[in-house]
PDB file of N, CA and C in Angstrom:
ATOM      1  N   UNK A   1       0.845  -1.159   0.000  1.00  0.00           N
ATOM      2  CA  UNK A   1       0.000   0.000   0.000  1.00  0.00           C
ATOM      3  C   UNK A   1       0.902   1.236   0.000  1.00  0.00           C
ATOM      4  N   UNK A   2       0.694   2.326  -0.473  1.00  0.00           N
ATOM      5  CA  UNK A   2       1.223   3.396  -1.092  1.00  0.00           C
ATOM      6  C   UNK A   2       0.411   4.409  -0.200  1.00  0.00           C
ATOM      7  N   UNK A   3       1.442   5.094   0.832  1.00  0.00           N
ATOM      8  CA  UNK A   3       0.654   6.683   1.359  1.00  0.00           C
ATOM      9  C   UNK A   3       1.070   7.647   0.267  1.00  0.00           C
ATOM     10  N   UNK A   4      -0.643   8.394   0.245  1.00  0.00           N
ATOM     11  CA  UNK A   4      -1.349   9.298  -0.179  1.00  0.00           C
ATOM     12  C   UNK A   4      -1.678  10.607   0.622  1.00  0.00           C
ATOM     13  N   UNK A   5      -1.140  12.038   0.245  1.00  0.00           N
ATOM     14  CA  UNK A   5      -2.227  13.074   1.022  1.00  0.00           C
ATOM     15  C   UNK A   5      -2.956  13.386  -0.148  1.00  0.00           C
ATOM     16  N   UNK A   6      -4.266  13.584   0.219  1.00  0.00           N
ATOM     17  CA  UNK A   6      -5.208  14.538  -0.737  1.00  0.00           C
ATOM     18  C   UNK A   6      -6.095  15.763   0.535  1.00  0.00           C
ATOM     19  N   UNK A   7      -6.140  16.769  -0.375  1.00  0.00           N
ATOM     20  CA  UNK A   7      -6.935  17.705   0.162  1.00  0.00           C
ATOM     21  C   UNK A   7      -8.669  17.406   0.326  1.00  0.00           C
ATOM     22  N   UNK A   8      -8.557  17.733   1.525  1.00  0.00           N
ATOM     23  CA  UNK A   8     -10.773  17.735   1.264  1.00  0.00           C
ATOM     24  C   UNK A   8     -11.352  18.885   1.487  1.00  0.00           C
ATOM     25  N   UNK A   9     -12.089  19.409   0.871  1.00  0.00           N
ATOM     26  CA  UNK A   9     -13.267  20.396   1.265  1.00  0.00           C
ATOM     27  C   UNK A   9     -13.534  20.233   2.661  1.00  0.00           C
ATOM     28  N   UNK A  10     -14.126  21.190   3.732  1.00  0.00           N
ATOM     29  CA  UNK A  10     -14.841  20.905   5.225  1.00  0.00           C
ATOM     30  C   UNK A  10     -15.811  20.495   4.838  1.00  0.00           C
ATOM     31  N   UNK A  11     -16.844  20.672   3.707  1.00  0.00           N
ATOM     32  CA  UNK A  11     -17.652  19.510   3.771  1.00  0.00           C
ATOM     33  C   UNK A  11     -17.338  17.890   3.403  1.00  0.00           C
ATOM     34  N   UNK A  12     -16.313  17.756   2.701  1.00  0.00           N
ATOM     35  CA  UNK A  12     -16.104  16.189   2.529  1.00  0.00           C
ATOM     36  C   UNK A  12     -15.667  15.971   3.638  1.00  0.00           C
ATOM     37  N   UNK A  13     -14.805  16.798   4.351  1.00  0.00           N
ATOM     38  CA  UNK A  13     -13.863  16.054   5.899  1.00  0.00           C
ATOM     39  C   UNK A  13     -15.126  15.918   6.634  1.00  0.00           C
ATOM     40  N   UNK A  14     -15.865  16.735   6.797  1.00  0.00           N
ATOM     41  CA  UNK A  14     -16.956  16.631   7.674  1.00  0.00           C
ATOM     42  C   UNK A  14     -17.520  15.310   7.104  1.00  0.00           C
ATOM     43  N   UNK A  15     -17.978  14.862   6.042  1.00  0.00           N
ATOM     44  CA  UNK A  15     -18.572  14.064   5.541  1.00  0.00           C
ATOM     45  C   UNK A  15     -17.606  12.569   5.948  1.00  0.00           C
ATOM     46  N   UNK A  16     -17.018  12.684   5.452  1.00  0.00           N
ATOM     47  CA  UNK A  16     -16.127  11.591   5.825  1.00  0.00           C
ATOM     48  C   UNK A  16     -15.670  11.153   6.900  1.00  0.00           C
ATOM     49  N   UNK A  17     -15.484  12.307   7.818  1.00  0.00           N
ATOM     50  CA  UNK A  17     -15.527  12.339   9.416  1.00  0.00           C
ATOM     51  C   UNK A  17     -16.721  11.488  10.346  1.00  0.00           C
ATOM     52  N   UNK A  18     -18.328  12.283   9.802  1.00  0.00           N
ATOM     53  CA  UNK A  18     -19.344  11.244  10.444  1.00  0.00           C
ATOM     54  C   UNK A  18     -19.334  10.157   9.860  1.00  0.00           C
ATOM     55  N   UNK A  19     -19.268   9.679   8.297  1.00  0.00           N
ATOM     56  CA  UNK A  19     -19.471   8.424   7.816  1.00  0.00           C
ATOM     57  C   UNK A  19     -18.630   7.283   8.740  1.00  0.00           C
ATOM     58  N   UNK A  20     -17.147   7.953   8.894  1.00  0.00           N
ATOM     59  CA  UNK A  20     -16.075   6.863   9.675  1.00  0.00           C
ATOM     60  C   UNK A  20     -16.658   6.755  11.247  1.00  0.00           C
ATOM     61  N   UNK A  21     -17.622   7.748  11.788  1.00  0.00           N
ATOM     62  CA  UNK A  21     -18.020   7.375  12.793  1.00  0.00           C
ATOM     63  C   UNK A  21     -19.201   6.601  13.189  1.00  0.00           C
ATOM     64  N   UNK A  22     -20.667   6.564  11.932  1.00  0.00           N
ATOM     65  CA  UNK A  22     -21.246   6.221  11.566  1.00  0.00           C
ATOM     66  C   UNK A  22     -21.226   4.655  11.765  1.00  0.00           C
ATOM     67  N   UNK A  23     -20.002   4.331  11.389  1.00  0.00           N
ATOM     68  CA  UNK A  23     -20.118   2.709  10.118  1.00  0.00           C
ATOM     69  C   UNK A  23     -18.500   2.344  11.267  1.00  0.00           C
ATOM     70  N   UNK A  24     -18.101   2.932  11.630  1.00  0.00           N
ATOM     71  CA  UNK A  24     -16.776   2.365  12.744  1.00  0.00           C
ATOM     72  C   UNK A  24     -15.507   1.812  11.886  1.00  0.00           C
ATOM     73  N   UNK A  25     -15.304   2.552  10.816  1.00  0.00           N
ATOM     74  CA  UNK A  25     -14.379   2.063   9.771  1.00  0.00           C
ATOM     75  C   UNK A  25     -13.881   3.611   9.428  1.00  0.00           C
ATOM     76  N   UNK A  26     -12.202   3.360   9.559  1.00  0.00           N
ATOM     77  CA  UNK A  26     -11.344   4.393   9.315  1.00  0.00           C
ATOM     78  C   UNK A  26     -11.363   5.347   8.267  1.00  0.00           C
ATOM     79  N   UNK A  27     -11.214   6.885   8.032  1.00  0.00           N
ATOM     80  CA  UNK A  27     -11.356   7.610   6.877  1.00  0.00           C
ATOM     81  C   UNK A  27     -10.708   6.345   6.035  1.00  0.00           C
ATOM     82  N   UNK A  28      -9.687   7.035   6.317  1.00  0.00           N
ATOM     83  CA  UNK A  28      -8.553   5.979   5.243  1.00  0.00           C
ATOM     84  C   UNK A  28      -9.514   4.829   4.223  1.00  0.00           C
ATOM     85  N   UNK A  29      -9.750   4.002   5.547  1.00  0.00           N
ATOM     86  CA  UNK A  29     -10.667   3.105   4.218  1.00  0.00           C
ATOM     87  C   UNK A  29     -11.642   3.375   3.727  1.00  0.00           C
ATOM     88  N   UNK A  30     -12.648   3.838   3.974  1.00  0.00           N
ATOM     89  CA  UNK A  30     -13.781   4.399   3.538  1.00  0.00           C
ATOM     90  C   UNK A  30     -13.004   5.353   2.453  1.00  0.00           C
ATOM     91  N   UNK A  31     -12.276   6.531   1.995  1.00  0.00           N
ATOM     92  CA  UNK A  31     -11.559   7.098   1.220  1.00  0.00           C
ATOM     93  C   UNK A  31     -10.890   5.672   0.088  1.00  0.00           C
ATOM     94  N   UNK A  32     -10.264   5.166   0.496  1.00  0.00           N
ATOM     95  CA  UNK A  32     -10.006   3.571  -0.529  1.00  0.00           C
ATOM     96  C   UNK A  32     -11.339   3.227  -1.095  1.00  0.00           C
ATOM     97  N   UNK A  33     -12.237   2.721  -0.332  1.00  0.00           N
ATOM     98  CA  UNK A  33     -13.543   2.262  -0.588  1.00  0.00           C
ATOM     99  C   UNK A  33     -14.230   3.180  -2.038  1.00  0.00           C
ATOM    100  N   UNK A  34     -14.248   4.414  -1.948  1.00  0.00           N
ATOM    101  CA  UNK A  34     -14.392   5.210  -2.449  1.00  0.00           C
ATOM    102  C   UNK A  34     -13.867   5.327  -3.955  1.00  0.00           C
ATOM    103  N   UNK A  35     -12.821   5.222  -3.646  1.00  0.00           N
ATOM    104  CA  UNK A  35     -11.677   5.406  -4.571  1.00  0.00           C
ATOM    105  C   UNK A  35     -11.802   4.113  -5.321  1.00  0.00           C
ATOM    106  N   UNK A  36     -12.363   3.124  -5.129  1.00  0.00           N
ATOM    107  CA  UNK A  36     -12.402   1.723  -6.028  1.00  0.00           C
ATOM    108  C   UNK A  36     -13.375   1.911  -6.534  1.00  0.00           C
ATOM    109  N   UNK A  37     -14.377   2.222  -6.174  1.00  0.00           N
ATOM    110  CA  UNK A  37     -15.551   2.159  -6.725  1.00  0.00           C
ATOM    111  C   UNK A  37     -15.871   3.425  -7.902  1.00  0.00           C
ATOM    112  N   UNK A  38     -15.111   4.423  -7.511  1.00  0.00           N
ATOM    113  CA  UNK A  38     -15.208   5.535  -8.672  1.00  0.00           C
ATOM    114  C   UNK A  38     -13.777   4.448  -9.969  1.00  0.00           C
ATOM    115  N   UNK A  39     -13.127   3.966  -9.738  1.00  0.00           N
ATOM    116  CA  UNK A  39     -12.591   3.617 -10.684  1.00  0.00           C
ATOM    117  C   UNK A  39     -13.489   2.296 -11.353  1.00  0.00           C
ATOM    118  N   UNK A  40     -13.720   2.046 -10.658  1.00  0.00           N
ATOM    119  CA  UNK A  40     -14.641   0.554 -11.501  1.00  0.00           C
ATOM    120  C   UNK A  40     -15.777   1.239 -12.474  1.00  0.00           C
ATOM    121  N   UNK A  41     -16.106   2.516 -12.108  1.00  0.00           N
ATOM    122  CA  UNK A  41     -17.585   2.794 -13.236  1.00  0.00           C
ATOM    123  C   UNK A  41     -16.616   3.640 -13.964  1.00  0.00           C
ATOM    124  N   UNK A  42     -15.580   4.411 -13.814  1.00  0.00           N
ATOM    125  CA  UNK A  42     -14.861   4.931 -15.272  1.00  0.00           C
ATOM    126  C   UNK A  42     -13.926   4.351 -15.952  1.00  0.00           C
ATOM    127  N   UNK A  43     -13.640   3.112 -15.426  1.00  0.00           N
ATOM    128  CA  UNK A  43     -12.575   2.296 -16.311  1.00  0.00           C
ATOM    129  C   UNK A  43     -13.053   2.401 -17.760  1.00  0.00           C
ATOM    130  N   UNK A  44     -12.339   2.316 -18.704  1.00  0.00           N
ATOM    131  CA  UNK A  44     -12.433   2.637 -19.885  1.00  0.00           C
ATOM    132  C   UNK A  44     -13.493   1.684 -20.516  1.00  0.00           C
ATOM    133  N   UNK A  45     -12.926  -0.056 -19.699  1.00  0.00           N
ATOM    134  CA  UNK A  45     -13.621  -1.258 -20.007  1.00  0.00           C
ATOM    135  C   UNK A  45     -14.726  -1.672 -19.505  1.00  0.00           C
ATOM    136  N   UNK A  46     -15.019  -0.752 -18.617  1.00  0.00           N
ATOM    137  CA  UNK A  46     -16.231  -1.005 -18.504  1.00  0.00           C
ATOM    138  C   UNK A  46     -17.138  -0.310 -19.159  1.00  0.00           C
ATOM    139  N   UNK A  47     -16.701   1.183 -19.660  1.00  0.00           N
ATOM    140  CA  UNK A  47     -17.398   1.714 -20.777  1.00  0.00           C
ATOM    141  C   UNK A  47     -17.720   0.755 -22.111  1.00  0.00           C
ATOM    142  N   UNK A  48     -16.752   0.393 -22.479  1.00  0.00           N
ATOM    143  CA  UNK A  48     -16.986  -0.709 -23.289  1.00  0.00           C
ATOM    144  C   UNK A  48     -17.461  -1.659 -23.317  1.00  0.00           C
ATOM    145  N   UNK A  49     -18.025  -2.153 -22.098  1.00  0.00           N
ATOM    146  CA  UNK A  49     -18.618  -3.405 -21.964  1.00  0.00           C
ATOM    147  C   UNK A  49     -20.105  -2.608 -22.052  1.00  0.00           C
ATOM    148  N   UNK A  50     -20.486  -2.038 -21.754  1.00  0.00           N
ATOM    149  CA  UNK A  50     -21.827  -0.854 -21.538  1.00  0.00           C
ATOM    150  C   UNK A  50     -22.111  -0.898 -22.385  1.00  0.00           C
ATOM    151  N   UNK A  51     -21.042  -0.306 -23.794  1.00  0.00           N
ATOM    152  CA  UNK A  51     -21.837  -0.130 -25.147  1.00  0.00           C
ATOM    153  C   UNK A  51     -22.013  -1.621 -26.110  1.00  0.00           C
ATOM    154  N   UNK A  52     -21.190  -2.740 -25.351  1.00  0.00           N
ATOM    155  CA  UNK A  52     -21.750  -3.504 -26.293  1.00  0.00           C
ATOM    156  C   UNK A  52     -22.782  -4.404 -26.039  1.00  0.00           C
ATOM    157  N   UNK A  53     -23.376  -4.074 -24.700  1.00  0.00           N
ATOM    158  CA  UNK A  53     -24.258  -4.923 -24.041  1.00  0.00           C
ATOM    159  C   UNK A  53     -25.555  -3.932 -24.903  1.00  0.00           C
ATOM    160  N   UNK A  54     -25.215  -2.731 -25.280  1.00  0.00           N
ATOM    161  CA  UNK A  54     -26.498  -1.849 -25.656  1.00  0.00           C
ATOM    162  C   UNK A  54     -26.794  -2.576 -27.116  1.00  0.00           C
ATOM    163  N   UNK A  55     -25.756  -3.092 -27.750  1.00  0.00           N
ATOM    164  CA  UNK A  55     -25.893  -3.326 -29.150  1.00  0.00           C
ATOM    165  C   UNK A  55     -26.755  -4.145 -29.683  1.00  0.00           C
ATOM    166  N   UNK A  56     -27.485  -3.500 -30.693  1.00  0.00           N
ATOM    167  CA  UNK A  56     -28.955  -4.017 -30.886  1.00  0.00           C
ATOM    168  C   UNK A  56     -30.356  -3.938 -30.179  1.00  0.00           C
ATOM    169  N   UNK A  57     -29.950  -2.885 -29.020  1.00  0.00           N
ATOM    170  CA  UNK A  57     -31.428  -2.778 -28.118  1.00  0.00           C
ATOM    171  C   UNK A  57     -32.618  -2.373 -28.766  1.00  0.00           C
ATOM    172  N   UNK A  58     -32.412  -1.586 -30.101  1.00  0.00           N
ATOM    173  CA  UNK A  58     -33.647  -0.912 -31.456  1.00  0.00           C
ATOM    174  C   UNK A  58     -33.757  -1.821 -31.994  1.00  0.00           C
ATOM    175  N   UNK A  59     -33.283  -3.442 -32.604  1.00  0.00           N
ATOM    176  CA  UNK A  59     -33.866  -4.079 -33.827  1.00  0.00           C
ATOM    177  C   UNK A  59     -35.236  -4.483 -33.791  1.00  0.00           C
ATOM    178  N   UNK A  60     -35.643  -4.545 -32.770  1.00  0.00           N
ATOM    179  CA  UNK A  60     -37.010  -4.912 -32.748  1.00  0.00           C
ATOM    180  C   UNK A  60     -38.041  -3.540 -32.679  1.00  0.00           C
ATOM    181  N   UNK A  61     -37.462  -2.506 -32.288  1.00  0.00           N
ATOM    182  CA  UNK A  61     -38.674  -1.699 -32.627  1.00  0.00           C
ATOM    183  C   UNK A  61     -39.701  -1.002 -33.889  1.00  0.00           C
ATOM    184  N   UNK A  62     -40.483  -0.960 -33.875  1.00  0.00           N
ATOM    185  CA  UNK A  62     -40.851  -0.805 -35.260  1.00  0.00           C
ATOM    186  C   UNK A  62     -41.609   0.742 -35.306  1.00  0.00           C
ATOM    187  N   UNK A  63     -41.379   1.497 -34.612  1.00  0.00           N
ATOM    188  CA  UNK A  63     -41.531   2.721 -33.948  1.00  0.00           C
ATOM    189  C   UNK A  63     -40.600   3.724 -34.994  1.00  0.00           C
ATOM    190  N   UNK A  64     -39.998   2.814 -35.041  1.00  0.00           N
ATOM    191  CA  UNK A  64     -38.159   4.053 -35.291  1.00  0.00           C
ATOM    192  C   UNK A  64     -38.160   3.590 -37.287  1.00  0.00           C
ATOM    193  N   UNK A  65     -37.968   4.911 -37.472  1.00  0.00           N
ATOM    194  CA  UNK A  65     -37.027   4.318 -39.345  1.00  0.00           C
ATOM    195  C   UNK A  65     -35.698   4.687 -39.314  1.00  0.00           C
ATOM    196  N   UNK A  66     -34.976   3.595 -38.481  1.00  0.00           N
ATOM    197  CA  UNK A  66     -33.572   3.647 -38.454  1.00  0.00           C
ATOM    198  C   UNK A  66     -33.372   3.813 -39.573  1.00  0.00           C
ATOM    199  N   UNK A  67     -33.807   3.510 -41.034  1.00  0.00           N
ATOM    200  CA  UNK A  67     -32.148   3.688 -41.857  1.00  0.00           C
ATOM    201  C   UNK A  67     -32.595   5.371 -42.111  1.00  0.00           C
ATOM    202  N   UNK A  68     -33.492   6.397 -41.816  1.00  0.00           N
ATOM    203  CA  UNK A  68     -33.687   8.286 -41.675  1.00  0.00           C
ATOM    204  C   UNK A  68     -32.988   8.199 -40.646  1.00  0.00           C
ATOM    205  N   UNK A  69     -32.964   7.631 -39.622  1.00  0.00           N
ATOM    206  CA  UNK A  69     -32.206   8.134 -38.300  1.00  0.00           C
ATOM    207  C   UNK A  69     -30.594   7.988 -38.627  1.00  0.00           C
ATOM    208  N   UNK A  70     -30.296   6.594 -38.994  1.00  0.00           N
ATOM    209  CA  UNK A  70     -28.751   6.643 -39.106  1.00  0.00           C
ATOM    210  C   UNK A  70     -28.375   7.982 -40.289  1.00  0.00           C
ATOM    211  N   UNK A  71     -29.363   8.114 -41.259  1.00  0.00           N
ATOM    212  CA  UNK A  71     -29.160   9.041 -42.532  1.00  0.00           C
ATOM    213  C   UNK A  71     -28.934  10.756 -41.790  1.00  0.00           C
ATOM    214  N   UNK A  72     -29.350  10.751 -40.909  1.00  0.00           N
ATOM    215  CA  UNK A  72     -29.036  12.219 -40.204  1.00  0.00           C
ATOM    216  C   UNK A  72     -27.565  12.076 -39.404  1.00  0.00           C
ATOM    217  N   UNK A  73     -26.888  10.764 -39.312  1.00  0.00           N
ATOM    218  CA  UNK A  73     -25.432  10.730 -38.978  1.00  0.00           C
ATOM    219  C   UNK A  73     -24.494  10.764 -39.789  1.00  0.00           C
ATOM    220  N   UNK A  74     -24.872  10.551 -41.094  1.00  0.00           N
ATOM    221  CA  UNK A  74     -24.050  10.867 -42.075  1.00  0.00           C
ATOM    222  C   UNK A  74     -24.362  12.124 -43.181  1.00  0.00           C
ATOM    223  N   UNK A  75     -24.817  13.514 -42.601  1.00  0.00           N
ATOM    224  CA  UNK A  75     -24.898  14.308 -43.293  1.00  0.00           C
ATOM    225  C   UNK A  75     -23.717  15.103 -43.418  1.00  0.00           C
ATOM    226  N   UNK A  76     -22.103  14.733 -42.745  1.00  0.00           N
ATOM    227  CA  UNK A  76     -21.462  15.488 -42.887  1.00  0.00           C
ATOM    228  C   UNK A  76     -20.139  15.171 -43.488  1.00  0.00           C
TER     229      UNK A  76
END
């Protein structure tokens, strides 16, 4: 493990202050805790896994005239 300082706002210290008193678990980890979980939803791959789970969610609608809709993505 690798020490870290980061700065906090008085409202995050405050925030982070009751949460660690709250829940009986150290800034420190709760700040880690934190810190994993903001990296797991912006990892790049998980962006990517997002868009290909979307792929194909329109073929069945019959609502939409995809090939006018895609035709307004290639007007340029």
């Amino acid at each position: 493990m690798r020490r870290t300082q980061i700065y906090l706002t008085e409202k995050e210290h405050s925030g982070i202050s009751e949460l660690a008193m709250l829940t009986g678990k150290r800034q420190s980890e709760l700040i880690r805790q934190a810190v994993d979980e903001y990296l797991v939803r912006k990892k790049p791959d998980d962006k990517l896994n997002k868009i290909r789970k979307a792929k194909g969610i329109w073929k069945d609608r019959s609502d939409l005239d995809l090939t006018k809709l895609r035709a307004d993505f290639d007007r340029y």
